[in-house]
N, C-alpha and C. Protein backbone atom coordinates (compact mmCIF):
# COMPACT_ATOMS: atom_id res chain seq x y z
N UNK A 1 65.51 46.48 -9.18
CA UNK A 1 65.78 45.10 -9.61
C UNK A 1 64.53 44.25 -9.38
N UNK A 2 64.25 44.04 -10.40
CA UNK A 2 62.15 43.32 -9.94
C UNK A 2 63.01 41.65 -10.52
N UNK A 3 64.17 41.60 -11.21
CA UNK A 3 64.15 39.95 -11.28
C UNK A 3 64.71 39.42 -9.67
N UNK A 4 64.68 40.35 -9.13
CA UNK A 4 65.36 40.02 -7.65
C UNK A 4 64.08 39.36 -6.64
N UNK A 5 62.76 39.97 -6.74
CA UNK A 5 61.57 39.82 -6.70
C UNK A 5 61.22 38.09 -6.41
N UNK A 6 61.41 38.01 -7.89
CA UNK A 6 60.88 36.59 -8.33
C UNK A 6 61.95 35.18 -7.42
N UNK A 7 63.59 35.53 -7.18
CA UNK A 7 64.35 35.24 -6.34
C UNK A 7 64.21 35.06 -5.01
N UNK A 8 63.31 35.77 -4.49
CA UNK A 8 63.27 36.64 -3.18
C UNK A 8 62.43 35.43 -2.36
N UNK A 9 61.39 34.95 -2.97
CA UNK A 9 60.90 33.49 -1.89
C UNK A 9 61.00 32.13 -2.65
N UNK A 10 61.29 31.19 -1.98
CA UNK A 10 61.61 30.04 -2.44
C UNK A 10 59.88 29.56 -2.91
N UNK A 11 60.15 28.67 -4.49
CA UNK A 11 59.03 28.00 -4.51
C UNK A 11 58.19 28.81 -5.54
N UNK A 12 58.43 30.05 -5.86
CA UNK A 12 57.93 30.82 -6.23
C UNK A 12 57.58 30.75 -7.89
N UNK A 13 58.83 29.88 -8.32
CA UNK A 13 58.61 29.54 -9.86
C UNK A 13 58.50 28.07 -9.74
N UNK A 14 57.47 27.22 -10.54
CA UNK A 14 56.99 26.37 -11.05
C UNK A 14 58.76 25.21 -10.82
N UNK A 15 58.53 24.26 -10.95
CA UNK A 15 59.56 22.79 -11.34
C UNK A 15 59.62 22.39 -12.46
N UNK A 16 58.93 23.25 -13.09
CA UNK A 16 58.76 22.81 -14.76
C UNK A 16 59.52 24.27 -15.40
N UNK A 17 59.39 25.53 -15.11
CA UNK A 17 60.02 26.44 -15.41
C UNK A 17 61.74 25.90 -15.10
N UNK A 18 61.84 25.64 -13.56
CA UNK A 18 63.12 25.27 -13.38
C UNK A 18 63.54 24.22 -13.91
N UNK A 19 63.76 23.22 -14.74
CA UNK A 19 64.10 22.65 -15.54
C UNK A 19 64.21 22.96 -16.93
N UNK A 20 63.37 23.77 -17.39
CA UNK A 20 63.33 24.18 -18.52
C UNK A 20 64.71 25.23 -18.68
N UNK A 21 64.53 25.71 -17.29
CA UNK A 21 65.95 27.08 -17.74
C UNK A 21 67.06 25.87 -17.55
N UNK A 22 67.11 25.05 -16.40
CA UNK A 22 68.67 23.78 -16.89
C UNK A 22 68.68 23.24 -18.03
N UNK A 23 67.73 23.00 -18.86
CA UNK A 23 67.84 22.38 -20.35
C UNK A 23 68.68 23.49 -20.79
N UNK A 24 67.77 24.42 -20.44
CA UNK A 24 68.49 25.82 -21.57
C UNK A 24 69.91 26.15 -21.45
N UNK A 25 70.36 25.75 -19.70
CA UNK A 25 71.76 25.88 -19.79
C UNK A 25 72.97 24.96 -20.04
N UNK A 26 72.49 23.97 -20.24
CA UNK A 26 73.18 22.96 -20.44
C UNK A 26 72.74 22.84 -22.09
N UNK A 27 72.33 23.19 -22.54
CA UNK A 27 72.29 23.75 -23.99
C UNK A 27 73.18 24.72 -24.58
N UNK A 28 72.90 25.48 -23.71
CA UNK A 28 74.17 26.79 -24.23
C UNK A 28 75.59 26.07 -23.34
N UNK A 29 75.82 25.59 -22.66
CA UNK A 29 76.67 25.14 -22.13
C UNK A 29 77.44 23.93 -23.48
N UNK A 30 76.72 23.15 -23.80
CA UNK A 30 76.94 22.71 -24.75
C UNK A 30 77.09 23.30 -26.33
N UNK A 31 76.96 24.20 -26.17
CA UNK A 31 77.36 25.77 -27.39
C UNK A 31 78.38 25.93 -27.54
N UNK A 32 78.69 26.27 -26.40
CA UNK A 32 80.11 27.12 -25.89
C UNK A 32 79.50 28.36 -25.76
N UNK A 33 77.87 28.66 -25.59
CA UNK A 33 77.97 30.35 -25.69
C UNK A 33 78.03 31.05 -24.64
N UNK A 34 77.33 30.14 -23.44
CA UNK A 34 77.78 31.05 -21.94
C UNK A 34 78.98 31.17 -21.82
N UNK A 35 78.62 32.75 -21.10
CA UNK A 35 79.81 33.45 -20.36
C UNK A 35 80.08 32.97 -18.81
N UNK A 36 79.84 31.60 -18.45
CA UNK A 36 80.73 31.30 -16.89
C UNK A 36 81.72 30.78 -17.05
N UNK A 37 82.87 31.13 -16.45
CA UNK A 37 83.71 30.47 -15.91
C UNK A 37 83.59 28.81 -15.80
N UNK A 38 83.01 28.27 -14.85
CA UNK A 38 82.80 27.10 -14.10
C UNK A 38 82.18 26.45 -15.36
N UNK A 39 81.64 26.40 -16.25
CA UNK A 39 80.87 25.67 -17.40
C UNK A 39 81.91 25.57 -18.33
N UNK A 40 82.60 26.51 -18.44
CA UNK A 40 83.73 26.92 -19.91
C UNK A 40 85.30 26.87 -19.11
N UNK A 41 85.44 26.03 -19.60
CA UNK A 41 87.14 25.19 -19.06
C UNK A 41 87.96 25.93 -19.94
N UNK A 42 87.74 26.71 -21.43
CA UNK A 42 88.61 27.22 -22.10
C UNK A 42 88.89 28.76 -21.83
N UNK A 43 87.99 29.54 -21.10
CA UNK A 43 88.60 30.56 -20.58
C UNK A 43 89.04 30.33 -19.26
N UNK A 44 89.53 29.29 -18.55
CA UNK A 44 90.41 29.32 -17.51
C UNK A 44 91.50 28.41 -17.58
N UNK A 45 91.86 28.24 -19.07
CA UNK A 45 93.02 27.72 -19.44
C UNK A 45 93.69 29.22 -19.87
N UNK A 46 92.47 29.86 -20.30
CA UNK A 46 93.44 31.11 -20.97
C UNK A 46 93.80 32.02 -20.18
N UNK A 47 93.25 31.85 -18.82
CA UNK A 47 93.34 32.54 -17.79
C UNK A 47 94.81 32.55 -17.23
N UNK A 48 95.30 30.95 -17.17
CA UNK A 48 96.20 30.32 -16.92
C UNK A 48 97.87 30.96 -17.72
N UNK A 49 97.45 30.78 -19.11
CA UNK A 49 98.32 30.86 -20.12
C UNK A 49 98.58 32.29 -19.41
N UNK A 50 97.73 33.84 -19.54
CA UNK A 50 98.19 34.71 -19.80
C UNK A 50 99.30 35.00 -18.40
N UNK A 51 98.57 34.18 -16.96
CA UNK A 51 99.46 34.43 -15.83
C UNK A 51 100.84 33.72 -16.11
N UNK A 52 101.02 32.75 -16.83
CA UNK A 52 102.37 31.85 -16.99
C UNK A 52 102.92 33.28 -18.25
N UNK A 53 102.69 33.79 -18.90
CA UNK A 53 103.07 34.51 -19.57
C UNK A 53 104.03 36.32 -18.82
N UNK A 54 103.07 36.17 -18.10
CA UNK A 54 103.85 37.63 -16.92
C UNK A 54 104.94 37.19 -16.65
């Protein structure tokens, strides 16, 4: 795992990289294309539905 690497000490990527990847996620966040949970409220409604359904 070498992206673990880049993780591994604080400080290590730029403040300008790190913003650039929050644009990016709050971009796709605003998509609908990420896959989290915590960003996407509509797969834990459906989460919901299928347990009310059992």
């Amino acid at each position: 795992m070498s992206w673990n690497r880049a993780l591994d000490g604080p400080g290590t990527l730029p403040v300008t990289e790190g913003t650039a990847l929050e644009r990016e996620m709050e971009a796709e966040v605003a998509s609908g294309e990420t896959s989290r949970p915590y960003s996407v409220p509509s797969k834990h409604e459906r989460r919901r539905s299928s347990q009310q359904d059992l």
